[in-house]
Protein backbone atom coordinates (compact mmCIF):
# COMPACT_ATOMS: atom_id res chain seq x y z
CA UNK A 1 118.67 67.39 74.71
CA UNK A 2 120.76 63.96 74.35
CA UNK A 3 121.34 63.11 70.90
CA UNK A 4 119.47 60.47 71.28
CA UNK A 5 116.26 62.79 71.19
CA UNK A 6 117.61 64.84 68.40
CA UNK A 7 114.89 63.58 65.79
CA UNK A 8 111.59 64.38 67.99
CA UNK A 9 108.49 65.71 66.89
CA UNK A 10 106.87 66.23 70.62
CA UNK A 11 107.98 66.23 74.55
CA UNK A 12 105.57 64.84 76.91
CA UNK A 13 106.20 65.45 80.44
CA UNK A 14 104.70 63.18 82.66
CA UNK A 15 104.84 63.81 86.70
CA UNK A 16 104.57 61.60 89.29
CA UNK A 17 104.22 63.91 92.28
CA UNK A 18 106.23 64.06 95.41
CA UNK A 19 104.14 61.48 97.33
CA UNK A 20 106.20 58.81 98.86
CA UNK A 21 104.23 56.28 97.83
CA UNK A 22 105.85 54.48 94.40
CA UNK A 23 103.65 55.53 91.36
CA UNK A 24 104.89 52.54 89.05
CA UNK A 25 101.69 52.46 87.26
CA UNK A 26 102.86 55.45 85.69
CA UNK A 27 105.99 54.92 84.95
CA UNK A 28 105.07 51.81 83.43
CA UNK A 29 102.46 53.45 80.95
CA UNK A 30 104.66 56.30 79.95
CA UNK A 31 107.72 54.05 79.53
CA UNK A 32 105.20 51.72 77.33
CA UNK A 33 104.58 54.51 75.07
CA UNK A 34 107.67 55.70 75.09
CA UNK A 35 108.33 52.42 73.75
CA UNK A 36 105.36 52.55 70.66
CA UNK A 37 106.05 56.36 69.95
CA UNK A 38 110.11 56.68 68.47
CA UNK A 39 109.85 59.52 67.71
CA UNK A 40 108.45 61.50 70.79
CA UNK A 41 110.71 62.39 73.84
CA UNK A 42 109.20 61.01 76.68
CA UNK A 43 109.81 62.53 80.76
CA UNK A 44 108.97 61.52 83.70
CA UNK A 45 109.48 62.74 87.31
CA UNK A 46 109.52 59.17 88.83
CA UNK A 47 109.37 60.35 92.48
CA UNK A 48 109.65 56.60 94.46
CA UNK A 49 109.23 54.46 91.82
CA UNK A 50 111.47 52.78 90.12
CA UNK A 51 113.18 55.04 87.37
CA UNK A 52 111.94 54.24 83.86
CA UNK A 53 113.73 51.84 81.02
CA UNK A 54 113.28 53.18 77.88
CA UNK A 55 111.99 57.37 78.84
CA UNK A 56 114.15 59.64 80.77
CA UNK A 57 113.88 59.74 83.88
CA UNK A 58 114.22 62.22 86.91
CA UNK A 59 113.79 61.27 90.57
CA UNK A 60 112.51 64.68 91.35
CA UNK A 61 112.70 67.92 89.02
CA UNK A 62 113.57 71.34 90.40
CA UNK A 63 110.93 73.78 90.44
CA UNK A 64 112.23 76.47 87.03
CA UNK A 65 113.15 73.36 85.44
CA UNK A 66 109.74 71.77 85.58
CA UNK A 67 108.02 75.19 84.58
CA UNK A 68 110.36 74.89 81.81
CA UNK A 69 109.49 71.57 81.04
CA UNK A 70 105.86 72.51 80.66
CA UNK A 71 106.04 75.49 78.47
CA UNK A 72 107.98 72.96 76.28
CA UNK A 73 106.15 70.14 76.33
CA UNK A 74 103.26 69.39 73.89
CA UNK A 75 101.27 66.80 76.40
CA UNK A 76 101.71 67.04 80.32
CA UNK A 77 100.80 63.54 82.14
CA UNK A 78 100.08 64.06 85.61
CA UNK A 79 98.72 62.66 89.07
CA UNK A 80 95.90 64.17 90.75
CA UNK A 81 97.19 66.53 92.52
CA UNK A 82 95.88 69.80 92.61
CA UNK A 83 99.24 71.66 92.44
CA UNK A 84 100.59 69.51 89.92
CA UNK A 85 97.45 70.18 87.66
CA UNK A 86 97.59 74.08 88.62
CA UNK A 87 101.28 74.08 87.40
CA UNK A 88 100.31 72.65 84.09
CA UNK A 89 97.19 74.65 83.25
CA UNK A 90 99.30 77.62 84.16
CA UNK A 91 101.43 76.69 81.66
CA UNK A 92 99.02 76.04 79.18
CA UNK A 93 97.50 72.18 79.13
CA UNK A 94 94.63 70.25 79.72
CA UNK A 95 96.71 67.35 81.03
CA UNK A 96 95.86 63.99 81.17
CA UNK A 97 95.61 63.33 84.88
CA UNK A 98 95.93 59.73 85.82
CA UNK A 99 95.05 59.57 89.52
CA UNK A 100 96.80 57.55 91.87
CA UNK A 101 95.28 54.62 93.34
CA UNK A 102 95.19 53.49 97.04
CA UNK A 103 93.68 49.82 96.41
CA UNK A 104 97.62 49.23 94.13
CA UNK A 105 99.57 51.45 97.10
CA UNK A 106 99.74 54.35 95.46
CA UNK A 107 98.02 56.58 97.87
CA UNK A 108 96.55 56.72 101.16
CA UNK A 109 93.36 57.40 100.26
CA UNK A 110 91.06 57.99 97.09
CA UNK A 111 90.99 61.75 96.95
CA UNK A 112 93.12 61.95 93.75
CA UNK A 113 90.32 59.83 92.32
CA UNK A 114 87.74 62.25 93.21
CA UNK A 115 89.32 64.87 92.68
CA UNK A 116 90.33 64.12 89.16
CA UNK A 117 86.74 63.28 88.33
CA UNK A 118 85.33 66.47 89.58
CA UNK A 119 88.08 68.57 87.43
CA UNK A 120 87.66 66.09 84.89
CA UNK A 121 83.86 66.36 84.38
CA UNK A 122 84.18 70.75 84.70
CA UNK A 123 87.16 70.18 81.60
CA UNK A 124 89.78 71.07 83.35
CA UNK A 125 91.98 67.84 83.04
CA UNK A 126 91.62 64.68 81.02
CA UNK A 127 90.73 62.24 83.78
CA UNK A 128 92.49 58.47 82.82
CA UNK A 129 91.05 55.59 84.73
CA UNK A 130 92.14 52.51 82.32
CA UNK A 131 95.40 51.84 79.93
CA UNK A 132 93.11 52.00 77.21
CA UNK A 133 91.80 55.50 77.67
CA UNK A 134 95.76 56.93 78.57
CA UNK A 135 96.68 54.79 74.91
CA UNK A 136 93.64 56.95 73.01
CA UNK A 137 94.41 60.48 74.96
CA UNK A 138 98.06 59.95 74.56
CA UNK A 139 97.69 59.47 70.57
CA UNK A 140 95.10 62.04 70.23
CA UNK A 141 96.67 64.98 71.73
CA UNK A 142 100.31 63.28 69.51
CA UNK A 143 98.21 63.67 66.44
CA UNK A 144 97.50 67.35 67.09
CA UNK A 145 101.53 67.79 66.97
CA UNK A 146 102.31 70.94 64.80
CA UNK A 147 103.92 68.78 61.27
CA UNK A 148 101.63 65.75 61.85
CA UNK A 149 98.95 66.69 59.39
CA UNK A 150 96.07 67.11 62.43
CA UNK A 151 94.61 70.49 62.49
CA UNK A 152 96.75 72.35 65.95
CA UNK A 153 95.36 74.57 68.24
CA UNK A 154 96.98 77.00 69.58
CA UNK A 155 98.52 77.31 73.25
CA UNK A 156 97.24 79.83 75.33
CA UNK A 157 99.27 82.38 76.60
CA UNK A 158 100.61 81.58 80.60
CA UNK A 159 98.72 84.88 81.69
CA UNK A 160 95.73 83.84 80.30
CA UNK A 161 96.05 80.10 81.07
CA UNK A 162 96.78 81.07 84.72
CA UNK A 163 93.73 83.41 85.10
CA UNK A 164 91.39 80.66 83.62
CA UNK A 165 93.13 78.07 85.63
CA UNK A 166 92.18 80.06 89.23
CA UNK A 167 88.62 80.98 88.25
CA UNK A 168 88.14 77.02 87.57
CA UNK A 169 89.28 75.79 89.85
CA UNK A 170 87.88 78.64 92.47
CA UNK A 171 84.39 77.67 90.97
CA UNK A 172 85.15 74.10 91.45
CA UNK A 173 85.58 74.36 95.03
CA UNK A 174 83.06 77.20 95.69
CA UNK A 175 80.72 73.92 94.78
CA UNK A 176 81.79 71.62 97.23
CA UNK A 177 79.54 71.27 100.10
CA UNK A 178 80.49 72.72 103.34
CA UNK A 179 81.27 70.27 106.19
CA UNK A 180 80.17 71.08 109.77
CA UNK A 181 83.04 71.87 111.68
CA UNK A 182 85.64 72.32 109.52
CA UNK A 183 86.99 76.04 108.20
CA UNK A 184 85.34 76.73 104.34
CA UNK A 185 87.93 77.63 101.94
CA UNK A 186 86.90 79.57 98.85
CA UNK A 187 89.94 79.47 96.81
CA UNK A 188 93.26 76.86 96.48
């Protein structure tokens, strides 16, 4: 770590995905706290957007490195992707899962959206829809940093947090409805 992050209390790691489409609505709300919280050593794997002004920033992150990342960080940020959001529940997190949006560009189509709301309702991410809500989640899961004063819970362990992490998401998609014509999957 750069000097510059030698007095942290917490790393959040927030990823943008490898969509080309430019996530700056991210990067903008992570660089924004980065910006209120000193003290916290803020990430983010800007992908096509614009690289951030005040967090560091990382075009793309190799694959041990961001597993790395996540065992190390104390709040994961994501996008809605399902891989993204395995990777950090593997690791440990509920991340807060900030689904892109194809009415700004971000996206193609809205299946972040409903996919983060589906995980989100079952508990399995923190979905963020508005600045606000991202503002609160952010500070909340800050606040639970071990030396803050907030009561911590602990991490689970990555076998466990993988194993819970399948079944969830395996009985998330053993709900979906089956489509005429098109193969059923059971598992991600």
């Amino acid at each position: 770590m750069s000097e510059r992050f030698s007095a942290v209390t917490a790393l959040v790691v927030a990823l943008t995905g490898t969509d080309h489409h430019p996530f700056e609505r991210m990067v903008r709300w992570v660089d924004a706290a980065a910006v209120r919280h000193r003290d916290v050593h803020f990430l983010i794997q800007h992908g096509a957007a614009r690289p951030p002004l005040v967090a560091e920033g990382h075009e793309f992150l190799g694959h041990d490195h961001l597993v790395a990342l996540l065992s190390e960080a104390l709040v994961v940020v994501c996008h809605g992707g399902p891989g993204t959001i395995m990777e950090a529940r593997e690791a440990g997190h509920v991340p807060l899962c900030l689904p892109r949006d194809p009415r700004l560009g971000e996206h193609v189509d809205g299946h972040q959206q409903r996919f983060a709301a589906v995980v989100g309702a079952a508990g399995v991410v923190r979905a963020i829809a508005t600045l606000d809500t991202f503002d609160h989640e952010l500070a909340d899961a800050l606040a639970r940093a071990p030396g803050s004063g907030a009561v911590t819970t602990t991490r689970l362990d990555r076998d466990a947090a993988r194993a819970r992490a399948a079944s969830e998401l395996d009985d998330l998609v053993s709900l979906r409805p089956h489509r005429p014509g098109r193969p059923h999957r059971t598992s991600l």
